[in-house]
N, C-alpha and C. Protein backbone atom coordinates (compact mmCIF):
# COMPACT_ATOMS: atom_id res chain seq x y z
N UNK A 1 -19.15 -47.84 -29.26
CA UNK A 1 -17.83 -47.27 -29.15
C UNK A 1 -16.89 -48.30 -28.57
N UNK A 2 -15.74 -48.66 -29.17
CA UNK A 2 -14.61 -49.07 -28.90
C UNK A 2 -14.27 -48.81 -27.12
N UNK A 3 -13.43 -49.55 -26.62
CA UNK A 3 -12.90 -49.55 -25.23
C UNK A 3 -11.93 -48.32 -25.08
N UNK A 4 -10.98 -48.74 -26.00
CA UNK A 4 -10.32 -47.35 -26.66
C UNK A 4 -10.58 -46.60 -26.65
N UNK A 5 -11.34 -46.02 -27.71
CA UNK A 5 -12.13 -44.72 -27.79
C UNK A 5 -12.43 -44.22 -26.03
N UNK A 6 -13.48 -44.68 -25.56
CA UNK A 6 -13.89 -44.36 -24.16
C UNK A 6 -12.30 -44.31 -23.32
N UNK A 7 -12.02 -45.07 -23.27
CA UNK A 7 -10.77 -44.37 -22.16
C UNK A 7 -9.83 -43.30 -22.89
N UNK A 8 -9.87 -42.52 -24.35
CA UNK A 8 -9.31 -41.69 -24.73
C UNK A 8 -10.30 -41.19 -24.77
N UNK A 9 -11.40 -40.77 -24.12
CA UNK A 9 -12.09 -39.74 -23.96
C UNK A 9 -12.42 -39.11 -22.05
N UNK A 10 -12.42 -40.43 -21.73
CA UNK A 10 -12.44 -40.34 -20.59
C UNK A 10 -10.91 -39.78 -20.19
N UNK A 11 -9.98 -39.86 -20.51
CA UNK A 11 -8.80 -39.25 -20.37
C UNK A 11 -8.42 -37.80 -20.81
N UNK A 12 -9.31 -37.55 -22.01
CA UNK A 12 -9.32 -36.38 -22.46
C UNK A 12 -10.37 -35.13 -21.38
N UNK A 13 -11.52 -35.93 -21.17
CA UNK A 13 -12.18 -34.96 -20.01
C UNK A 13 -11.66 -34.64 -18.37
N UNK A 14 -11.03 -35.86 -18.63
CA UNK A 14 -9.59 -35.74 -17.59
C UNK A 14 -8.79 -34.34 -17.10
N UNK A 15 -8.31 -34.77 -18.46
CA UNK A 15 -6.98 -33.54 -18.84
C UNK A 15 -7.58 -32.26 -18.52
N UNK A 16 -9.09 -31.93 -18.92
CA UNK A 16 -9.72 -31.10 -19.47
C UNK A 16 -10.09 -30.14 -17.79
N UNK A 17 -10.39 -31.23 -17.04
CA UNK A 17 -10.41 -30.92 -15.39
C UNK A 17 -9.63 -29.92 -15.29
N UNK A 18 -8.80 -31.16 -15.16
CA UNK A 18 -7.25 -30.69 -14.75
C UNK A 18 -6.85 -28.77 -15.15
N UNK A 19 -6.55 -28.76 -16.32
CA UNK A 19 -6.69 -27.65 -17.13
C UNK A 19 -7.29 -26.62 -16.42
N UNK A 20 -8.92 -26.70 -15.97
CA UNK A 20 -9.40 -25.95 -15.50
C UNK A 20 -9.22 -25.78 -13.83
N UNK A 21 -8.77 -26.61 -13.22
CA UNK A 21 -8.19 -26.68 -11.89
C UNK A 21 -7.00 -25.85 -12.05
N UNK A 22 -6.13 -26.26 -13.00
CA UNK A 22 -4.68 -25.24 -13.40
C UNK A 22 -5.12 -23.74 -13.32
N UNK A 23 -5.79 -23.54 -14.73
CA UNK A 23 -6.35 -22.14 -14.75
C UNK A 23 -6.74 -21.24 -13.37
N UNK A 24 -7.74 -22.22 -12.60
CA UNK A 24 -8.89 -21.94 -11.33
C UNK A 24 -7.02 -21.34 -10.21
N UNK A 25 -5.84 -22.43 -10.21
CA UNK A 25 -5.14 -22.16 -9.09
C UNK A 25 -4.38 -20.83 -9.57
N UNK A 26 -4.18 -20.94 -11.12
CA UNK A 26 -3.45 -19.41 -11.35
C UNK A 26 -4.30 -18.48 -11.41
N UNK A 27 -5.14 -18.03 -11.63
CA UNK A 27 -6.17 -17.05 -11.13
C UNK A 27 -5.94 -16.90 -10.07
N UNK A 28 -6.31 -17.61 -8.95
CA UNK A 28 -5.81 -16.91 -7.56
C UNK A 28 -4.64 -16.69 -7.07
N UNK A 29 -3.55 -17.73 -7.92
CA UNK A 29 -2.21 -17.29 -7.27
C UNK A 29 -2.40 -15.49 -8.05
N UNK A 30 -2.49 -15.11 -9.13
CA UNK A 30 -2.52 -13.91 -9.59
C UNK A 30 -3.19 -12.94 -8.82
N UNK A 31 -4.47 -12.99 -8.50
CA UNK A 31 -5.01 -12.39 -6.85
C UNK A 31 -4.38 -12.66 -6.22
N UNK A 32 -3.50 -13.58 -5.65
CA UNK A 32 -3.48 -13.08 -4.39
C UNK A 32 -1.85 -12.20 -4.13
N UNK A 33 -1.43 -12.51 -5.76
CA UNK A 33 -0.04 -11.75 -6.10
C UNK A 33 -0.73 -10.36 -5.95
N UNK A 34 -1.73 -10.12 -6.82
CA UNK A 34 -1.97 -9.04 -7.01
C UNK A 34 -2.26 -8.18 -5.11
N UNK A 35 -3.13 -8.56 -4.12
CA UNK A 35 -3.44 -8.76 -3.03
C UNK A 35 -2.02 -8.80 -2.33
N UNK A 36 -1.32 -9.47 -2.37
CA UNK A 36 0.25 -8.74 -1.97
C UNK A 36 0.71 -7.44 -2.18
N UNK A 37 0.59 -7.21 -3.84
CA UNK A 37 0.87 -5.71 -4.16
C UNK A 37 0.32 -4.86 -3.42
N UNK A 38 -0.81 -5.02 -3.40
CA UNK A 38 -1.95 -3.92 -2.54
C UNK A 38 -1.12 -4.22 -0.81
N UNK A 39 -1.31 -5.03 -0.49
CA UNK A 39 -0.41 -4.75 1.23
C UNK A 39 1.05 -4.24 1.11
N UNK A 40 1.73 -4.26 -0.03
CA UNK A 40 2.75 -3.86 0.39
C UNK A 40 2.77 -1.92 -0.13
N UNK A 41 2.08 -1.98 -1.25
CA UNK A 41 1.71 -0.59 -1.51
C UNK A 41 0.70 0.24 -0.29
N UNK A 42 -0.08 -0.72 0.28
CA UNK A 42 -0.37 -0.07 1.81
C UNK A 42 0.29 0.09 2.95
N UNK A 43 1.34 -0.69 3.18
CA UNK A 43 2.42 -0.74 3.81
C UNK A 43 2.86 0.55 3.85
N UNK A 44 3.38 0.96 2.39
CA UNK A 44 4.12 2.33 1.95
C UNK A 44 3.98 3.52 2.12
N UNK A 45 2.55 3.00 1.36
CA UNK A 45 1.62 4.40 2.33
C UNK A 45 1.79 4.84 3.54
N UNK A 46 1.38 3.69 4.34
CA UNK A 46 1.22 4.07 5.64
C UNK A 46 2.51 4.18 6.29
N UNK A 47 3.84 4.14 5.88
CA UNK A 47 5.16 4.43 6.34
C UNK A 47 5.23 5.86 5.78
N UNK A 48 4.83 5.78 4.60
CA UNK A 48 5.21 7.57 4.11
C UNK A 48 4.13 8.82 4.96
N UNK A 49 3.38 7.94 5.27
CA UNK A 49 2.52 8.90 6.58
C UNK A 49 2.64 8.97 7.53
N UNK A 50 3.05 8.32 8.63
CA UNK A 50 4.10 8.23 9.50
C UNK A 50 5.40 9.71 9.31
N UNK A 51 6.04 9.59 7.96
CA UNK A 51 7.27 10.30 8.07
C UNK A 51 6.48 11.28 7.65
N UNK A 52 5.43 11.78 7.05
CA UNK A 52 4.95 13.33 6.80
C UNK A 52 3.82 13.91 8.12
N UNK A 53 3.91 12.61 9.19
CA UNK A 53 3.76 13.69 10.19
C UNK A 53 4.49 13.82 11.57
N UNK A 54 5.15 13.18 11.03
CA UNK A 54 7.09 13.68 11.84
C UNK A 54 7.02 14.74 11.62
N UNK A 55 7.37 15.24 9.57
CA UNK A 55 7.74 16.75 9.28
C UNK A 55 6.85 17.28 9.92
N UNK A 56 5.44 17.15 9.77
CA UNK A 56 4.35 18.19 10.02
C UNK A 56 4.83 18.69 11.53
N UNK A 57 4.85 17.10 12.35
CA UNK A 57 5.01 17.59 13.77
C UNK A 57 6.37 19.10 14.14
N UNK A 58 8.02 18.27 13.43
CA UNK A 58 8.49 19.28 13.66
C UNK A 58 8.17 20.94 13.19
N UNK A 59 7.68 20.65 11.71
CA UNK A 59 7.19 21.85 11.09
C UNK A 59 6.45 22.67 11.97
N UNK A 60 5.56 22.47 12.85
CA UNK A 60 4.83 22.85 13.97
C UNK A 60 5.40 23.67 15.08
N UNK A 61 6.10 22.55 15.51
CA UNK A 61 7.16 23.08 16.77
C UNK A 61 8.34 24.40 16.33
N UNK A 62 8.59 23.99 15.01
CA UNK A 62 9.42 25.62 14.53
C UNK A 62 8.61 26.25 14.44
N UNK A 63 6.92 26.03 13.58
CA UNK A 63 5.91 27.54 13.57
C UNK A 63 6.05 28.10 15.25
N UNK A 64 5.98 27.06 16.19
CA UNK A 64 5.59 28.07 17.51
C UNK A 64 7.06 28.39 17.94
N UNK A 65 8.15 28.03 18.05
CA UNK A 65 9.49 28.63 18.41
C UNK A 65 9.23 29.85 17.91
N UNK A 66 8.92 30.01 16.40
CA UNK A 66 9.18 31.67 15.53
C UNK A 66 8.13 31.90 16.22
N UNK A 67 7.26 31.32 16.02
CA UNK A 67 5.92 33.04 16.94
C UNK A 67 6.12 33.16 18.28
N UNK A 68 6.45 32.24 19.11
CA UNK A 68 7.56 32.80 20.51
C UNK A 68 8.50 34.00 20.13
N UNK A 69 9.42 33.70 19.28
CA UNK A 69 10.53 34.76 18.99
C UNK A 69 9.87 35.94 18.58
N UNK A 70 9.08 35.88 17.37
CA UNK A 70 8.48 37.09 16.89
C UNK A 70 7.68 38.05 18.27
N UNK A 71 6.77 37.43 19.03
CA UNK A 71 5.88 37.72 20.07
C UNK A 71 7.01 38.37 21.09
N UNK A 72 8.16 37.93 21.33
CA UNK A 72 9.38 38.80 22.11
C UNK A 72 10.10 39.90 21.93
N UNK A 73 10.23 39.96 20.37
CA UNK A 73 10.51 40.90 19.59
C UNK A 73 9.93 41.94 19.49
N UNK A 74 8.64 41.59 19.61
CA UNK A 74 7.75 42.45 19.09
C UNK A 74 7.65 43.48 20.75
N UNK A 75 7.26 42.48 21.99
CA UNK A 75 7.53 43.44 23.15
C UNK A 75 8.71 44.18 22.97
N UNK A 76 10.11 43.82 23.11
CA UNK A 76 11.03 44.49 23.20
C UNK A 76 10.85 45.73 22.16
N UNK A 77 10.09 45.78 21.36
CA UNK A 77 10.48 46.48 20.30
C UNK A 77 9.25 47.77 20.82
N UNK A 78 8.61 47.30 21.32
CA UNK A 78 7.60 48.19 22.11
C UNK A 78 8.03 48.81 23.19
N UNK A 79 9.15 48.04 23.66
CA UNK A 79 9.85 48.58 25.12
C UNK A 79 10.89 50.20 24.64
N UNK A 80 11.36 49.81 23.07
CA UNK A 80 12.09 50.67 23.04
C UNK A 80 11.42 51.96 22.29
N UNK A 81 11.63 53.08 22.53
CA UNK A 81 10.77 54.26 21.69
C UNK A 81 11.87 54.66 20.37
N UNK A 82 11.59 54.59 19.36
CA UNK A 82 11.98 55.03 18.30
C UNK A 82 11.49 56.29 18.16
């Protein structure tokens, strides 16, 4: 084989590295894009759970205000004879 030849092959298995080093770094940049998505979609989550147990909490505190009120009502209403 020519001198030529060999360094256009040796250049070609080169390239060929390379290529697969390219491929090898976008694969993981794509994980770890993808691996972003996932923290920030966990992020979300875990903020939208946070605010549904705010509601829950207040939701709570009105169930016991009304069964306070109802439970007063209900004496007074015993106090009076119909």
């Amino acid at each position: 084989m020519s001198q030529k030849v060999r360094q256009l092959l040796e250049a070609f298995a080169d390239l060929q590295q390379q290529n697969r080093q390219l491929e090898e770094a976008l694969a993981a940049a794509r994980r770890d894009g993808a691996d972003a998505g996932a923290v920030q979609r966990i992020s979300d989550l875990e903020a939208e759970v946070r605010q549904l147990k705010k509601e829950n909490k207040t939701l709570k505190e009105r169930e016991k205000l009304i069964r306070n009120k109802t439970e007063r009502l209900a004496v007074k209403l015993g106090e009076i004879d119909i």
